[in-house]
Protein backbone atom coordinates (compact mmCIF):
# COMPACT_ATOMS: atom_id res chain seq x y z
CA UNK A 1 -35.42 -21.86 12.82
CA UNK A 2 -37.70 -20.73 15.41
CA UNK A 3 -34.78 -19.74 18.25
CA UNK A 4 -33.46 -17.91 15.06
CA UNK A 5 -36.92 -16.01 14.36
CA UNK A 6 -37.02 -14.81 18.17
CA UNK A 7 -33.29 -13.97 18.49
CA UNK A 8 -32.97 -10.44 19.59
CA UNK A 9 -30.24 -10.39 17.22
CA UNK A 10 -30.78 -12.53 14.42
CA UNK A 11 -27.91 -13.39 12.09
CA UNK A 12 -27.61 -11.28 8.94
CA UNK A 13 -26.21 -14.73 7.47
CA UNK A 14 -27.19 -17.84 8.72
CA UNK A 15 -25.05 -20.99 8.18
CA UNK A 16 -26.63 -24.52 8.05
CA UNK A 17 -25.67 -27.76 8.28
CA UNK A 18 -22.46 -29.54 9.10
CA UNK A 19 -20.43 -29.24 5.61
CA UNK A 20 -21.90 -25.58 4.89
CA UNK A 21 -18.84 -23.45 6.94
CA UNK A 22 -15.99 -25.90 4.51
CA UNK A 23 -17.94 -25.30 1.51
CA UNK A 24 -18.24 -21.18 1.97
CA UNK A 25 -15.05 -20.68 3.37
CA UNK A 26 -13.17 -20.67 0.62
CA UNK A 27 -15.25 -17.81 -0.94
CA UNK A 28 -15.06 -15.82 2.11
CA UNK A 29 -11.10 -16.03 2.40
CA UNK A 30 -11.82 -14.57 -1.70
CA UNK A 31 -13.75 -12.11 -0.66
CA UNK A 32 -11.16 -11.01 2.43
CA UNK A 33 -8.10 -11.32 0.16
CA UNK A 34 -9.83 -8.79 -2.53
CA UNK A 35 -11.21 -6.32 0.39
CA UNK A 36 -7.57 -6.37 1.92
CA UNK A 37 -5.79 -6.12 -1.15
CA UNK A 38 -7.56 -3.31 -2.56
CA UNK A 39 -8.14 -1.21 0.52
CA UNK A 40 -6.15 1.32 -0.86
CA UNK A 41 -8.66 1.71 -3.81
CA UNK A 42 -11.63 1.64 -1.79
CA UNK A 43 -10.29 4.44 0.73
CA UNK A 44 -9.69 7.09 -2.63
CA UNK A 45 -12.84 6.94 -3.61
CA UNK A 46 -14.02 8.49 -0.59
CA UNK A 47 -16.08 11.95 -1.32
CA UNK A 48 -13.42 15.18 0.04
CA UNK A 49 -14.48 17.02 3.28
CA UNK A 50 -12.59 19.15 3.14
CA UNK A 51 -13.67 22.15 1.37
């Protein structure tokens, strides 16, 4: 904890302990599939600037 408290550049997210990356993984490939999948979406709601 305390090379992570004086890291220049900390970790937004910090993952501990040996099983923690298989256990979150499968949320995170979730979370990819729904930001790839509805790119499209998230891109129209953009505010014009173009006026």
């Amino acid at each position: 904890m305390l090379t992570v408290l004086d890291a220049e550049d900390p970790p937004v997210h910090l993952v501990l302990g040996s099983d923690a990356p298989r256990l979150i993984e499968p949320g995170r490939q979730r979370l990819q599939n729904d930001i790839d999948d509805w790119a499209h979406l998230t891109a129209s709601t953009d505010f014009p600037t173009d006026h």
